[in-house]
Protein backbone atom coordinates (compact mmCIF):
# COMPACT_ATOMS: atom_id res chain seq x y z
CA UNK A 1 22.48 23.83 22.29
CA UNK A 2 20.39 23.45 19.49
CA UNK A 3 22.63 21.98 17.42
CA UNK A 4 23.38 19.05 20.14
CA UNK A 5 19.87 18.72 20.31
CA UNK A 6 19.51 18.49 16.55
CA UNK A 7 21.60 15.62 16.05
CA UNK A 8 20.80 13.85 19.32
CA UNK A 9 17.38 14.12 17.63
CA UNK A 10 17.93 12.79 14.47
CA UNK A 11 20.18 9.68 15.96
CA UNK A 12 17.17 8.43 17.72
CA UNK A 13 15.13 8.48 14.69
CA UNK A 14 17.77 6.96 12.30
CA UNK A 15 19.13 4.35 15.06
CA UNK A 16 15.30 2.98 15.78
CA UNK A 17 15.06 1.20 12.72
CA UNK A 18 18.42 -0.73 13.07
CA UNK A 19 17.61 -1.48 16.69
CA UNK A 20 14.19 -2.91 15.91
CA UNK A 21 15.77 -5.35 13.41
CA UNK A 22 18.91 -5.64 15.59
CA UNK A 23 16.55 -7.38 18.21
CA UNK A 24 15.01 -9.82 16.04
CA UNK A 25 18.48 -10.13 14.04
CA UNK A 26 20.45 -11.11 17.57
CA UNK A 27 17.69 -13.78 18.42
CA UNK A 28 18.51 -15.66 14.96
CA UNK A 29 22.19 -15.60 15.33
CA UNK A 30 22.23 -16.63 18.64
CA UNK A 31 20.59 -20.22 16.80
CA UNK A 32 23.32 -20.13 14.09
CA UNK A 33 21.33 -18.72 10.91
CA UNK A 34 23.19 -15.67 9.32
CA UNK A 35 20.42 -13.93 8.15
CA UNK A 36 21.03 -11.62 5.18
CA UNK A 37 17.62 -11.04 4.29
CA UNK A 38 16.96 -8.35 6.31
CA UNK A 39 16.79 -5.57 3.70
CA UNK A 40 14.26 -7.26 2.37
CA UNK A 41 12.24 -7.51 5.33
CA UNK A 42 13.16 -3.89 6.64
CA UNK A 43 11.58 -3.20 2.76
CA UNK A 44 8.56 -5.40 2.79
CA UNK A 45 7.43 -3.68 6.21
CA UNK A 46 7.96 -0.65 5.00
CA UNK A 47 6.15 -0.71 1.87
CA UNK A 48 3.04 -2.69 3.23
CA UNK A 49 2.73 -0.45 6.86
CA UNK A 50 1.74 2.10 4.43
CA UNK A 51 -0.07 0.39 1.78
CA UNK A 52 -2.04 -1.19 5.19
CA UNK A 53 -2.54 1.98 6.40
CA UNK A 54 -3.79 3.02 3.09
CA UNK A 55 -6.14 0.51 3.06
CA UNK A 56 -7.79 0.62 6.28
CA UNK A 57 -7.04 4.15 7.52
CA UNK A 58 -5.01 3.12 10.80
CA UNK A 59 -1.77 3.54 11.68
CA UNK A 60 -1.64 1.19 14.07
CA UNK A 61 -2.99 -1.46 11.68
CA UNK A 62 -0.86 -0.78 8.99
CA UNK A 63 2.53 -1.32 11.39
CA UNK A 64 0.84 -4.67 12.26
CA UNK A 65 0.54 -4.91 8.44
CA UNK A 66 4.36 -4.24 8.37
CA UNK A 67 5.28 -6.88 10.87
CA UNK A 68 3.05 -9.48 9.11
CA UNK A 69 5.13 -8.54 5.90
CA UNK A 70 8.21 -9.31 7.32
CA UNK A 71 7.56 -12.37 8.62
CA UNK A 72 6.52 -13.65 5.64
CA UNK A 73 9.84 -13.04 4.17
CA UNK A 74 11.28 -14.67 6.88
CA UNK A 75 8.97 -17.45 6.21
CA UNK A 76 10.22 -17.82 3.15
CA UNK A 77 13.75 -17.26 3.86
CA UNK A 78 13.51 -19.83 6.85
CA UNK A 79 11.94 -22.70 5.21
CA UNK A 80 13.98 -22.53 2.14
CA UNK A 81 17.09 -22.74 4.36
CA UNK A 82 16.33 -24.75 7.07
CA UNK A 83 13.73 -27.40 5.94
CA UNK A 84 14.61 -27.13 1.95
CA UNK A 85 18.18 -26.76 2.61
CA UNK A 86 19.31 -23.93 0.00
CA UNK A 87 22.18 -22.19 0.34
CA UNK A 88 21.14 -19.42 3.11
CA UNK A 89 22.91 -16.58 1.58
CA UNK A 90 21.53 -17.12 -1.68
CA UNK A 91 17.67 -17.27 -0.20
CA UNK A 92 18.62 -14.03 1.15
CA UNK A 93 20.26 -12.12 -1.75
CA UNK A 94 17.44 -13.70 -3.74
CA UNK A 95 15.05 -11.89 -1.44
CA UNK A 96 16.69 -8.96 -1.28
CA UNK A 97 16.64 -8.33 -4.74
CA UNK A 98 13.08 -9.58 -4.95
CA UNK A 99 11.98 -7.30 -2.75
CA UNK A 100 13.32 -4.42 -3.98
CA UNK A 101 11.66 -4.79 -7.29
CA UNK A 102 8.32 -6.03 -5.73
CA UNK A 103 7.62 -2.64 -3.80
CA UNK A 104 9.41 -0.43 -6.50
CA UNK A 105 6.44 -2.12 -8.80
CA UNK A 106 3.22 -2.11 -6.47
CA UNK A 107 4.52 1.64 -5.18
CA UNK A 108 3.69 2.52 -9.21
CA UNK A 109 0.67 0.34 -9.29
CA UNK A 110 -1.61 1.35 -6.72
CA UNK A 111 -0.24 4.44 -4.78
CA UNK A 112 -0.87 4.28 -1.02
CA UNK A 113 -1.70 7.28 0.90
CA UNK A 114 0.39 9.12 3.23
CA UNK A 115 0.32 8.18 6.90
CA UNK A 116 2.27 9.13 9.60
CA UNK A 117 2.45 7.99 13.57
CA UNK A 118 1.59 10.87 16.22
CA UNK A 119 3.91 12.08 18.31
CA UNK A 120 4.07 11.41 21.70
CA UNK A 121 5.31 14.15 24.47
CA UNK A 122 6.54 12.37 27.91
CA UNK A 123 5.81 14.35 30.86
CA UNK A 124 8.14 15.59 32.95
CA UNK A 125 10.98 14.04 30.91
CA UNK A 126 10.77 16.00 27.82
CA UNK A 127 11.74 19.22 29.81
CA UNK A 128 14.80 17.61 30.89
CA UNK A 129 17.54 19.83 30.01
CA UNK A 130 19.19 19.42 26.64
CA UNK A 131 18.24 15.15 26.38
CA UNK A 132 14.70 15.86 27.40
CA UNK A 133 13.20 16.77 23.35
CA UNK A 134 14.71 14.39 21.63
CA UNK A 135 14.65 11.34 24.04
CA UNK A 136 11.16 12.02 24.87
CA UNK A 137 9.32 13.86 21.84
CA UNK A 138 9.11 11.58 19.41
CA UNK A 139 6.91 9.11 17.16
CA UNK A 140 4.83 6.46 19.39
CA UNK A 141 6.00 3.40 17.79
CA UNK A 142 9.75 4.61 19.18
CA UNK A 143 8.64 3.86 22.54
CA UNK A 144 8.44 0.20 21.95
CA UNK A 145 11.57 -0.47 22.01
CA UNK A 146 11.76 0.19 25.72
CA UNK A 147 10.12 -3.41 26.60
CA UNK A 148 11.10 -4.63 23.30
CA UNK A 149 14.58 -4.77 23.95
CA UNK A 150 14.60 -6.98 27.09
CA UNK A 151 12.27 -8.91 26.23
CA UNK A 152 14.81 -10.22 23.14
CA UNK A 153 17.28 -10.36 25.55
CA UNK A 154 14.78 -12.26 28.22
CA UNK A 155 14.06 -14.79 25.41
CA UNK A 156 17.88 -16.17 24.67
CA UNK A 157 18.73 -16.11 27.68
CA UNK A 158 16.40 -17.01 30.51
CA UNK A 159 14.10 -19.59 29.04
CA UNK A 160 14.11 -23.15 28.08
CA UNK A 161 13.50 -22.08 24.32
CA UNK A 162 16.30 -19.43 24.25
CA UNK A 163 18.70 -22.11 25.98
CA UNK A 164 17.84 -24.73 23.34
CA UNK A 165 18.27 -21.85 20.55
CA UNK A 166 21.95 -21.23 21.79
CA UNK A 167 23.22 -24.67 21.70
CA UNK A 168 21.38 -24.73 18.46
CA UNK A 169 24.65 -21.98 17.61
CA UNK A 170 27.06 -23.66 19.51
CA UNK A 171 26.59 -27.26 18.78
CA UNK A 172 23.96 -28.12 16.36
CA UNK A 173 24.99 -31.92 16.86
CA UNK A 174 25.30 -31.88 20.40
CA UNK A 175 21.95 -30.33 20.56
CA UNK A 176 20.19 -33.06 18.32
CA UNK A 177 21.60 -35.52 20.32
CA UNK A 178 19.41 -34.11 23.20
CA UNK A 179 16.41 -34.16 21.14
CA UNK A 180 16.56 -30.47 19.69
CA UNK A 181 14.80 -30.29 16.98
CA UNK A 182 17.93 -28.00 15.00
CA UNK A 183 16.34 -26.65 12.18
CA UNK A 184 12.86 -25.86 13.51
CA UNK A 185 14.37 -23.76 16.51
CA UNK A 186 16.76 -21.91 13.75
CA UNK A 187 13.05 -20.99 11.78
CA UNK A 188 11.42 -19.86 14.95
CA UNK A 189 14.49 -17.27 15.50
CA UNK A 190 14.25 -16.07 11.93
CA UNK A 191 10.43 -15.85 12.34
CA UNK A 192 11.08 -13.60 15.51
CA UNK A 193 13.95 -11.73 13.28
CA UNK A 194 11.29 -11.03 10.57
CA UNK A 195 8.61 -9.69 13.22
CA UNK A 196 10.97 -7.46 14.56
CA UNK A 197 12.50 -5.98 11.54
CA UNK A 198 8.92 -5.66 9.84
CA UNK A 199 8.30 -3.32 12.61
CA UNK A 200 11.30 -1.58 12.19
CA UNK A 201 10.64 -0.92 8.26
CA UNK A 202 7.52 0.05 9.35
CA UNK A 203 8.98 2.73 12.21
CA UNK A 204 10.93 4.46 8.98
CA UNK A 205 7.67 4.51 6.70
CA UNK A 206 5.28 5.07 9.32
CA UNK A 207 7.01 6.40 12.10
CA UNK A 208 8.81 8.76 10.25
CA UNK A 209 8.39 9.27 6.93
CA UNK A 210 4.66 8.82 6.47
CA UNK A 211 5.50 7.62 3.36
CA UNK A 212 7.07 4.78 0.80
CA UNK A 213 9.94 5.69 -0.62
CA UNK A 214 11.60 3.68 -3.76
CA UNK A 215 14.08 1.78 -1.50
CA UNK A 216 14.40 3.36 1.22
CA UNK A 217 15.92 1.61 3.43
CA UNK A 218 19.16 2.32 1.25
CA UNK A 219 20.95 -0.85 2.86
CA UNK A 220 20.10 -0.56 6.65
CA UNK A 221 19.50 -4.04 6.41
CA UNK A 222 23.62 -4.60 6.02
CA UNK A 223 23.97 -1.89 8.75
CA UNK A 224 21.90 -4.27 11.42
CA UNK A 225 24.34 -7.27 10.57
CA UNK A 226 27.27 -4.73 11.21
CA UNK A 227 25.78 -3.63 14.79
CA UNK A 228 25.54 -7.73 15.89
CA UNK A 229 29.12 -7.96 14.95
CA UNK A 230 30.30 -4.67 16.77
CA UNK A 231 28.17 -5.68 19.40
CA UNK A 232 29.76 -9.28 20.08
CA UNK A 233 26.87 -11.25 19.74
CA UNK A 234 25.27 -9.54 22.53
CA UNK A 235 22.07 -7.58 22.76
CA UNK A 236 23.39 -3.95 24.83
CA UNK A 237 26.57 -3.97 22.22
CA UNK A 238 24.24 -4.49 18.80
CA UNK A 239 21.85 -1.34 20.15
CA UNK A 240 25.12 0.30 20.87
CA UNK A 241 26.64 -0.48 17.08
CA UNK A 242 23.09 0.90 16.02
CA UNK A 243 23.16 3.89 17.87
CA UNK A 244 26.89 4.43 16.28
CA UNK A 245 25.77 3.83 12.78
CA UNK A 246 22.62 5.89 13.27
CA UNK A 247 24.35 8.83 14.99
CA UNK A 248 26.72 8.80 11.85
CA UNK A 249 24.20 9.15 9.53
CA UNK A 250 22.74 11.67 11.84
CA UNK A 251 25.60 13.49 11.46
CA UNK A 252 25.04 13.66 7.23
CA UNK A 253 22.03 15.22 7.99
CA UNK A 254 22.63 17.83 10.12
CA UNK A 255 25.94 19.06 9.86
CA UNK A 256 24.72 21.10 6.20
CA UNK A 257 21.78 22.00 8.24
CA UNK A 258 23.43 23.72 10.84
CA UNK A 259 25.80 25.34 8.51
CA UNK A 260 29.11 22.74 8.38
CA UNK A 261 30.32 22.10 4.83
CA UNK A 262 31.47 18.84 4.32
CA UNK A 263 31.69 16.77 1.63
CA UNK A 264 28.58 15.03 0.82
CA UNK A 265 29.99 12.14 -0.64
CA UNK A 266 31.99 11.51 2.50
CA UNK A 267 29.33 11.64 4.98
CA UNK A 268 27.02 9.22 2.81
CA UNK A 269 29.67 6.80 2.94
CA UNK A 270 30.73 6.81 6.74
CA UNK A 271 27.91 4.80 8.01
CA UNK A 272 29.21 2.02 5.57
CA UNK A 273 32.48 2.72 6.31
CA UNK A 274 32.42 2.42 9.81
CA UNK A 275 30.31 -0.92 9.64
CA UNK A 276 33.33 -2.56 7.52
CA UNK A 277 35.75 -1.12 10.33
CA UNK A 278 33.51 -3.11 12.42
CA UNK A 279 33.64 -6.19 10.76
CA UNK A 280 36.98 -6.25 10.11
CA UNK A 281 37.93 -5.89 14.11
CA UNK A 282 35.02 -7.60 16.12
CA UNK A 283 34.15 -10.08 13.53
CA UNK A 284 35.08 -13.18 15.91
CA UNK A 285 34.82 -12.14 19.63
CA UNK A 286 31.71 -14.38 21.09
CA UNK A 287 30.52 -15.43 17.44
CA UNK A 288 28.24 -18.40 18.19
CA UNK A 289 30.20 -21.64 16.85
CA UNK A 290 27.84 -22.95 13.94
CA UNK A 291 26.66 -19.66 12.39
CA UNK A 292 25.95 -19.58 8.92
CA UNK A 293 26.81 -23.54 9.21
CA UNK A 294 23.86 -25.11 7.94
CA UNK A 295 22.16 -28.62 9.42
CA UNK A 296 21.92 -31.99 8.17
CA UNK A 297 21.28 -34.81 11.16
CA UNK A 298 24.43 -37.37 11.29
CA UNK A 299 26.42 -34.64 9.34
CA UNK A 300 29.89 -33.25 10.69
């Protein structure tokens, strides 16, 4: 029983990250913008949740902080290639790398404190048999994912904004023909992406950690692209696909702990492992039309 509970446990906490940027991640895909930045927005939220909450003593400022931070690399990453028109998946390898070295540095230079989000105890539910700890014990900031989740899903696909940002995926043309502005709707899904997966660096620094870590995030970025494709392009089968990936991981840590021997090296692989599986067998099943196609008005 305590095992079960163990690794139900640690699946929450190591799936909440991916599903924060999985929101955000599913919003800019839906518009056609194959966003491969996100490790470097999972580390810039991260890295400046803590330094904020260095700074100005408050947790809940510094995961602000965090969501600020990855927006701005979304910023970047969205007006380089959508208004500047450079080649998407370099702007986002770019950043990645970037990134990395950035917080690596300013870790060194100026040495944040350590800060960590309370925990939050849900009555009633937490005594559920079994489920009840480690669905409803956990870090505050976990709990927004509960009206986060449909209100991403709310967003593509019951307003007028979501409904533009589809057939900005489906038909780019089509859609400027109707008077879409293409390219501004694709930066307004990566700007959600980046809000969403600032928070999300800044649930595994913040929220769990208490701490900055010299990277990381160890590639959970890649991991969030691998749950959109499991998922089909749709919101419930991404959170599922980071769920899987999380519970995997879940299962490197607590398998020694409980007094399984495995192989080390094999358990820090499956995560990655699994998310090529996924790839290689959902990759095309409801993949909007024009993703990763970029935009030029008149052009075929």
């Amino acid at each position: 029983m305590n095992e079960i509970q163990t690794i139900l446990g640690s699946t929450v906490r190591l799936s909440a990250p991916l599903a924060f940027g999985a929101n955000g991640e599913y919003v800019a895909e839906k518009g056609g913008t194959l966003n491969i930045s996100l490790e470097a927005m999972l580390l810039a939220g991260a890295f400046f949740s803590v330094l904020g909450a260095s700074v100005t003593g408050s947790v809940v400022a510094g995961f602000v902080i965090g969501m600020l931070a990855g927006w701005a690399v979304s910023w970047v990453h969205a007006n380089m290639s959508h208004r500047l028109t450079a080649n998407t998946f370099v702007v986002g390898l770019t950043l990645n790398v970037l990134l990395l070295g950035l917080t690596n540095f300013l870790l060194e230079a100026l040495e944040p404190n350590r800060h960590q989000a309370a925990r939050i105890r849900v009555p009633l539910l937490v005594d559920i048999p079994v489920v009840g700890p480690p669905l409803f014990e956990n870090r505050w900031p976990v709990y927004l994912l509960i009206p986060l989740i449909p209100l991403s899903w709310w967003l593509v696909n019951r307003t007028n904004w979501g409904l533009e940002l589809r057939a900005c995926g489906e038909n780019p043309q089509a859609a400027d023909v109707t008077g879409i502005n293409v390219n501004k709707r694709r930066r307004q899904g990566l700007y959600y992406a980046g809000l969403t997966t600032g928070l999300g660096g800044a649930y595994l620094a913040l929220g769990e950690v208490g701490l900055f870590n010299q990277n990381m995030t160890a590639g959970r970025g890649f991991l969030i692209n691998a749950a959109i494709i499991f998922g089909g392009w749709r919101l419930g089968g991404a959170i599922g696909g980071c769920i899987l990936f999380g519970g995997t991981d879940a299962m490197r840590l607590a398998l020694p702990a409980i007094g399984y021997e495995v192989q080390p090296q094999i358990l820090i692989a499956l995560p990655y492992v699994l998310a090529i599986v996924a790839m290689s067998i959902f990759a095309f099943g409801g993949r909007p039309a024009a993703l990763g196609k970029p935009f030029e008005r008149g052009v075929k």
